[in-house]
Protein backbone atom coordinates (compact mmCIF):
# COMPACT_ATOMS: atom_id res chain seq x y z
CA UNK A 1 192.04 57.68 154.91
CA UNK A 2 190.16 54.92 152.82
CA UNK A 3 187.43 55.43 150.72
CA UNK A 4 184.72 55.10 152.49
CA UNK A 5 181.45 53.50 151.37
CA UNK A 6 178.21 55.54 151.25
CA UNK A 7 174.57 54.47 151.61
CA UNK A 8 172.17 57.05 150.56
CA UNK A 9 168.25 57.02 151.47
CA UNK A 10 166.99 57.91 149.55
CA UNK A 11 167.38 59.06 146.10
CA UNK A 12 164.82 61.95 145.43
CA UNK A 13 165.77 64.85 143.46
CA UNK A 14 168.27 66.21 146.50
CA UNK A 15 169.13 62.72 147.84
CA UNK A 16 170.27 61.21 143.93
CA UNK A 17 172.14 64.67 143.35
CA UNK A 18 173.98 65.03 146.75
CA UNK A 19 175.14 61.25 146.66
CA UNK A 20 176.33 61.54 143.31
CA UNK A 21 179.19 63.90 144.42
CA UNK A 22 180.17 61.37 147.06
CA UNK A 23 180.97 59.40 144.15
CA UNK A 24 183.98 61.27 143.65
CA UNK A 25 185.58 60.38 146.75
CA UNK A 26 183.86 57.43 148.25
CA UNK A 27 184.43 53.84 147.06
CA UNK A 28 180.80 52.80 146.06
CA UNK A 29 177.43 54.75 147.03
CA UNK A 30 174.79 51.93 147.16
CA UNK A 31 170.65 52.67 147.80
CA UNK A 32 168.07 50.06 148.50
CA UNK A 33 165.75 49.82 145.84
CA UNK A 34 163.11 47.69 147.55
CA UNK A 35 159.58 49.10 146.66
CA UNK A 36 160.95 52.35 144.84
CA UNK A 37 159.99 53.60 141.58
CA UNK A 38 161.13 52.79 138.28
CA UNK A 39 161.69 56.84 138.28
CA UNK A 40 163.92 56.42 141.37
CA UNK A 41 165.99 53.46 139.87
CA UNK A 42 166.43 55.73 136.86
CA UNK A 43 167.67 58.91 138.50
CA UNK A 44 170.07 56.59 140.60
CA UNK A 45 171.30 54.72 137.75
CA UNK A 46 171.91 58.82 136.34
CA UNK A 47 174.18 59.44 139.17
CA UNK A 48 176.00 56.03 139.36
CA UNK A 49 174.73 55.09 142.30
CA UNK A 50 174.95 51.26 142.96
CA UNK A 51 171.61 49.27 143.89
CA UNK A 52 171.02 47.07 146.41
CA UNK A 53 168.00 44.94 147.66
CA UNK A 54 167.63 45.53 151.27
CA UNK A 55 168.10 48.02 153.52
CA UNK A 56 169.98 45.63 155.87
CA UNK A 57 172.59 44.52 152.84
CA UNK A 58 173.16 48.52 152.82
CA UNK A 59 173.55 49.38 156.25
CA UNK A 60 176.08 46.23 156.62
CA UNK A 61 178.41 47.68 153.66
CA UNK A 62 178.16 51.37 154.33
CA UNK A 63 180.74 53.40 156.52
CA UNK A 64 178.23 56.65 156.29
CA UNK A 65 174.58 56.53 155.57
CA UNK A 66 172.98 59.78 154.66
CA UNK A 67 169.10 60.35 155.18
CA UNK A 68 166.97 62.71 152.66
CA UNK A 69 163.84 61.96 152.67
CA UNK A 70 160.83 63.84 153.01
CA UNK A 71 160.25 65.26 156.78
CA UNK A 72 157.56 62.76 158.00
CA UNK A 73 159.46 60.06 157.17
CA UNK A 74 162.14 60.73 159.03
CA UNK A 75 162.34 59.19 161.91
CA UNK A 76 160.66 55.85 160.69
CA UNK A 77 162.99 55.67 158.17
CA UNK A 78 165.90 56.46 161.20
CA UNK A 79 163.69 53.19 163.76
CA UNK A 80 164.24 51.18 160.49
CA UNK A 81 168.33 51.63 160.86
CA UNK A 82 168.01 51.44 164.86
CA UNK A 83 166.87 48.19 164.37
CA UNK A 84 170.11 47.07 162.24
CA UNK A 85 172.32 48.37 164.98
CA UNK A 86 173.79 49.78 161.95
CA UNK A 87 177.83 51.14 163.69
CA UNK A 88 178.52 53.86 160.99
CA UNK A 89 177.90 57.90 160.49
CA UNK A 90 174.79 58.91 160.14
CA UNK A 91 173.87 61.57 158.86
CA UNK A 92 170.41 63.36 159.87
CA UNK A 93 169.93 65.89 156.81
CA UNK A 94 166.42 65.93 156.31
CA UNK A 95 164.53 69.50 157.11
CA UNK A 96 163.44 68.62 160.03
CA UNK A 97 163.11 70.61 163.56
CA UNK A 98 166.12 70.05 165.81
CA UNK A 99 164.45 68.29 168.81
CA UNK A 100 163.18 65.70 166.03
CA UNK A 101 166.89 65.95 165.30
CA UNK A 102 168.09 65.32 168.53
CA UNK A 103 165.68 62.26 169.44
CA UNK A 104 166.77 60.46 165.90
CA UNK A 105 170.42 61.37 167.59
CA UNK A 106 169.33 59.26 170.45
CA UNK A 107 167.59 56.50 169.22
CA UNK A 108 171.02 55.50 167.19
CA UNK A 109 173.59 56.69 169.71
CA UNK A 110 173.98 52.52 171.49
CA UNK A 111 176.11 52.35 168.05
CA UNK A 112 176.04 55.15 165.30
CA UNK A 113 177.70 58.33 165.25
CA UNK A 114 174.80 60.70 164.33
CA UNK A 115 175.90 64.09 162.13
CA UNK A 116 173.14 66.71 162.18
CA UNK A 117 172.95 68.36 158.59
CA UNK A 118 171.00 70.77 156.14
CA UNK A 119 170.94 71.36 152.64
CA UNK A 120 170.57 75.35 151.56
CA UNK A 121 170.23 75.47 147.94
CA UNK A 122 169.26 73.86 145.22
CA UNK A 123 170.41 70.46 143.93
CA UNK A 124 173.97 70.02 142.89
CA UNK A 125 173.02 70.03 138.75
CA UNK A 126 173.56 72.25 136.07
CA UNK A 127 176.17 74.64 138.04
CA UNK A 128 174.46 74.69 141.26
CA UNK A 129 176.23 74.46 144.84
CA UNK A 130 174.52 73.71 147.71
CA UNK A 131 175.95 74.30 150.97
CA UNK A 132 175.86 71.03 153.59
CA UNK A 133 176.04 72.66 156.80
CA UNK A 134 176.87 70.12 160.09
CA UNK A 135 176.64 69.51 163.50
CA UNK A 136 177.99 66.73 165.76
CA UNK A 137 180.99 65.03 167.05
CA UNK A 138 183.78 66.80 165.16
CA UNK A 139 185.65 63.65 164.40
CA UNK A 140 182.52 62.52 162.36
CA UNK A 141 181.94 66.30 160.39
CA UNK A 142 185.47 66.15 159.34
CA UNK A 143 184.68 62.91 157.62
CA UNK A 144 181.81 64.05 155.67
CA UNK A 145 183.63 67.23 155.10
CA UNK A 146 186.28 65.12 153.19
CA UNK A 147 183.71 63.17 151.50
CA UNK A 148 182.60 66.12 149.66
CA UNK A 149 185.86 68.27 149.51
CA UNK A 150 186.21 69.82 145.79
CA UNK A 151 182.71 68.58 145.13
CA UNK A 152 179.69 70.61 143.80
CA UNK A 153 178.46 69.99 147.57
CA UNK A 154 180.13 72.84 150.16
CA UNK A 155 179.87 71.35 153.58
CA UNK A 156 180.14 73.48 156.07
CA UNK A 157 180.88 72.66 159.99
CA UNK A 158 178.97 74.65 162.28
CA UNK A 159 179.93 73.16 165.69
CA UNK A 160 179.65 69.52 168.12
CA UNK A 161 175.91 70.48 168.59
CA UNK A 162 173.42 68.05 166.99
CA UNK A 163 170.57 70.37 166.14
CA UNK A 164 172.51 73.53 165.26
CA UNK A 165 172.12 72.37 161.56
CA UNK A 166 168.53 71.73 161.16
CA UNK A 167 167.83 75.04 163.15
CA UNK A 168 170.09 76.66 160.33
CA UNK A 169 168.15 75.00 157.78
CA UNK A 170 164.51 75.62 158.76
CA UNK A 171 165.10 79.35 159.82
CA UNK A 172 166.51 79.87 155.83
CA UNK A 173 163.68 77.84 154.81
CA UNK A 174 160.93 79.80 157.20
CA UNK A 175 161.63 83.03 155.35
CA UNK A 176 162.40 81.71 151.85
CA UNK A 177 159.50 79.49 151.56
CA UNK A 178 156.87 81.82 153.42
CA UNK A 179 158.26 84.79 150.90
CA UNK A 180 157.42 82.69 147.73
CA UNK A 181 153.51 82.20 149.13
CA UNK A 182 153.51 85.72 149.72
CA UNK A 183 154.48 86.22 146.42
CA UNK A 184 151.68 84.15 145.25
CA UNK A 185 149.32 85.37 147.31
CA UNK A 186 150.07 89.16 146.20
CA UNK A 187 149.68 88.05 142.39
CA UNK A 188 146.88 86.45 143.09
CA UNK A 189 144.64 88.66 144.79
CA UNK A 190 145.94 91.46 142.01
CA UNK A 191 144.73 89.50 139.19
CA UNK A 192 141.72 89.06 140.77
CA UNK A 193 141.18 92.84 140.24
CA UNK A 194 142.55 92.99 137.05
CA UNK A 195 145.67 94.88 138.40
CA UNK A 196 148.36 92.34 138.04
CA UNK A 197 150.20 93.46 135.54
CA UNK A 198 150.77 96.65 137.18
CA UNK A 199 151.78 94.92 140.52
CA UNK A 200 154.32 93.51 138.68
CA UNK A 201 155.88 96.97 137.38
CA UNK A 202 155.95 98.23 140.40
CA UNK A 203 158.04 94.95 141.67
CA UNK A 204 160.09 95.13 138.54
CA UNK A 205 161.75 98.46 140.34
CA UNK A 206 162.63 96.19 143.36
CA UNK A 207 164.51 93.78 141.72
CA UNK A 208 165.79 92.80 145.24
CA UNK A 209 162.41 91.24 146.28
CA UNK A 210 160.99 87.77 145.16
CA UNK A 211 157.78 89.88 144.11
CA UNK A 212 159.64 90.87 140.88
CA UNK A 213 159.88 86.51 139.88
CA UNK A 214 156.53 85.76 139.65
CA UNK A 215 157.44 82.99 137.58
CA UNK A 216 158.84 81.18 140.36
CA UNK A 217 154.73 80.59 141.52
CA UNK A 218 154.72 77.63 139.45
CA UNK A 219 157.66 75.90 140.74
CA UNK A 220 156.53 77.11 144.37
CA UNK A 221 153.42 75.12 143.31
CA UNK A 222 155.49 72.09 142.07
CA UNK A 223 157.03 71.97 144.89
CA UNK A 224 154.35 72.71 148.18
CA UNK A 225 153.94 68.79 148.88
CA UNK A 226 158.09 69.01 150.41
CA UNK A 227 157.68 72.49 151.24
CA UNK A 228 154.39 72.59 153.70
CA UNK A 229 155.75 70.01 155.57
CA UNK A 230 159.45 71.82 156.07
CA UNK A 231 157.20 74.83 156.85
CA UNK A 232 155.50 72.72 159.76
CA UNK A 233 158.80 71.73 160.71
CA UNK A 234 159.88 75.23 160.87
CA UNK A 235 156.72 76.23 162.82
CA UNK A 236 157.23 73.82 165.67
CA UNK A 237 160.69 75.15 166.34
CA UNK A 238 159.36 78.53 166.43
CA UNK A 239 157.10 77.59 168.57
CA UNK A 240 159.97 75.46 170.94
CA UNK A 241 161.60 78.67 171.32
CA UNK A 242 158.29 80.63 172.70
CA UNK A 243 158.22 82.23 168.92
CA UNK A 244 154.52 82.39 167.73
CA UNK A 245 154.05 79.73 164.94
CA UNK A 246 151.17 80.78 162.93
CA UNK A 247 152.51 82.67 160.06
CA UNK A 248 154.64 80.04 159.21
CA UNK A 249 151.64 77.29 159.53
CA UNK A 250 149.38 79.66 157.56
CA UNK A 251 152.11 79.18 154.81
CA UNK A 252 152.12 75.94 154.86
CA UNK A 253 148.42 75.12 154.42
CA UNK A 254 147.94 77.54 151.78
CA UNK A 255 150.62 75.59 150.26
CA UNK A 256 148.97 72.52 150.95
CA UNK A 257 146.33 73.75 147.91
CA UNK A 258 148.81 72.80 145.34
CA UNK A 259 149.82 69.46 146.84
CA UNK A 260 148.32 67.50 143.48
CA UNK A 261 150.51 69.65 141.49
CA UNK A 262 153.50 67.60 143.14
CA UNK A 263 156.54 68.12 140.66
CA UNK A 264 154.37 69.39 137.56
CA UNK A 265 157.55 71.09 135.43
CA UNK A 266 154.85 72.39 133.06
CA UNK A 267 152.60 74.85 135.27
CA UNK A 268 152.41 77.98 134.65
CA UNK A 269 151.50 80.85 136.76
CA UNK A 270 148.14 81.12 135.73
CA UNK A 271 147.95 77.29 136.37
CA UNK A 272 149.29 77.42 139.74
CA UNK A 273 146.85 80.69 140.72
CA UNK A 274 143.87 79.06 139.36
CA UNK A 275 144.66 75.93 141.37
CA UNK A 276 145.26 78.30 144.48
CA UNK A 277 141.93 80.07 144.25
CA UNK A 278 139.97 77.12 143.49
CA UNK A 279 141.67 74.19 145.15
């Protein structure tokens, strides 16, 4: 098979990192760098991803166009390739709820192929393997599969149905994510009585919980402004499936408290509880 040629949008943290890999096996990986940051152009440039100036420049050289982007943006960003009549793969793998899923699957079925994929893990740096599970026409998965074969990036087919993917996804995501706010929470309120420190022994003899890494508060807290939102994705497809949604919408507004802390790499845990009692 030729190498194919990969357009990724865009290239956040996940999005740079996952389309770097394709580099291995696809001929060029281009992003449109219209109106992004000189952060963005730097973290492509990192992972030798090719720049372009327009989104319809991309879509016109790409065989497979991969969407990460934050979860609002999603299907905007999908309308903006509908328009292009772009003819390739896409691939939906932004943490988003499967009927979202399924209509971005519609609005681009007159000429794309749509893949339905989730990322479960962190991004594919410093030893780290992240698992691309996906849904969809098999002919399609097996291309992406071999896009990222013997790449830090383990896709992983589960099945022809576009949504199975991004229900995958956000149930991992519902428990992870609501765990760490717990977490939070329970350190919180302990400090507040000036028993946190013994909280934390106790959790140190259940090293299988995420109570004993409180340190992982502060990146929670660096990262709420993606996480709420996959939360409220999450919550809706509980709720789809006559699930009740409020625990996982509780999660995400408490998270919402640390949304100006967006992708701080210096808070601390007292930080990030301060900010959470006194947003």
């Amino acid at each position: 098979m030729d190498q194919p040629t990969i357009g990724i949008l865009h290239p956040g943290s996940m999005g740079a990192a996952v389309a770097g890999c394709a580099t291995a096996t696809a001929a060029e990986v281009l992003w449109c760098d219209a109106g992004r940051s000189a952060a963005s152009a730097a973290r492509a440039a990192a992972f030798g991803l090719t720049p372009v100036s327009a989104l319809p420049e991309l879509l016109d050289r790409s065989d497979i166009v991969i969407s990460l982007c934050p979860p609002a943006a999603a299907e905007d960003l999908a309308s903006d390739v509908a328009e292009h009549a772009f003819t390739g793969v896409y691939v939906e793998a932004n943490a988003i709820n499967p009927v979202r899923t399924q209509r971005i699957a519609a609005l681009l079925a007159p000429t794309a192929t749509v893949v339905d994929g989730g990322v479960v893990g962190s991004p594919p740096v410093n030893g780290k393997t992240p698992t691309l599970y996906l849904s969809g026409p098999a002919d399609a998965t097996a291309r992406i599969e071999a896009l990222f074969a013997n790449t830090a990036v383990q896709a992983v087919v589960l099945g022809t149905e576009v949504g199975k993917a991004s229900a995958l996804k956000l149930s991992y995501a519902s428990f992870q994510k609501t765990s760490r706010v717990l977490v939070a929470l329970a350190v919180g309120m302990a400090r507040e009585h000036g028993v946190d420190q013994e909280l934390l022994e106790v959790a140190s003899r259940r090293t299988d919980s995420y109570l004993a890494e409180p340190e992982y508060v502060a990146k929670t807290a660096a990262r709420a402004w993606r996480w709420g939102p996959e939360l409220e994705e999450a919550a809706d497809a509980l709720e789809a499936a006559s699930l009740p949604p409020e625990m996982l919408r509780a999660a995400a507004s408490t998270l919402a408290r640390w949304n100006d802390a967006k992708d701080d790499g210096k808070l601390t845990l007292t930080d990030a509880l301060d900010r959470l009692a006194q947003p």
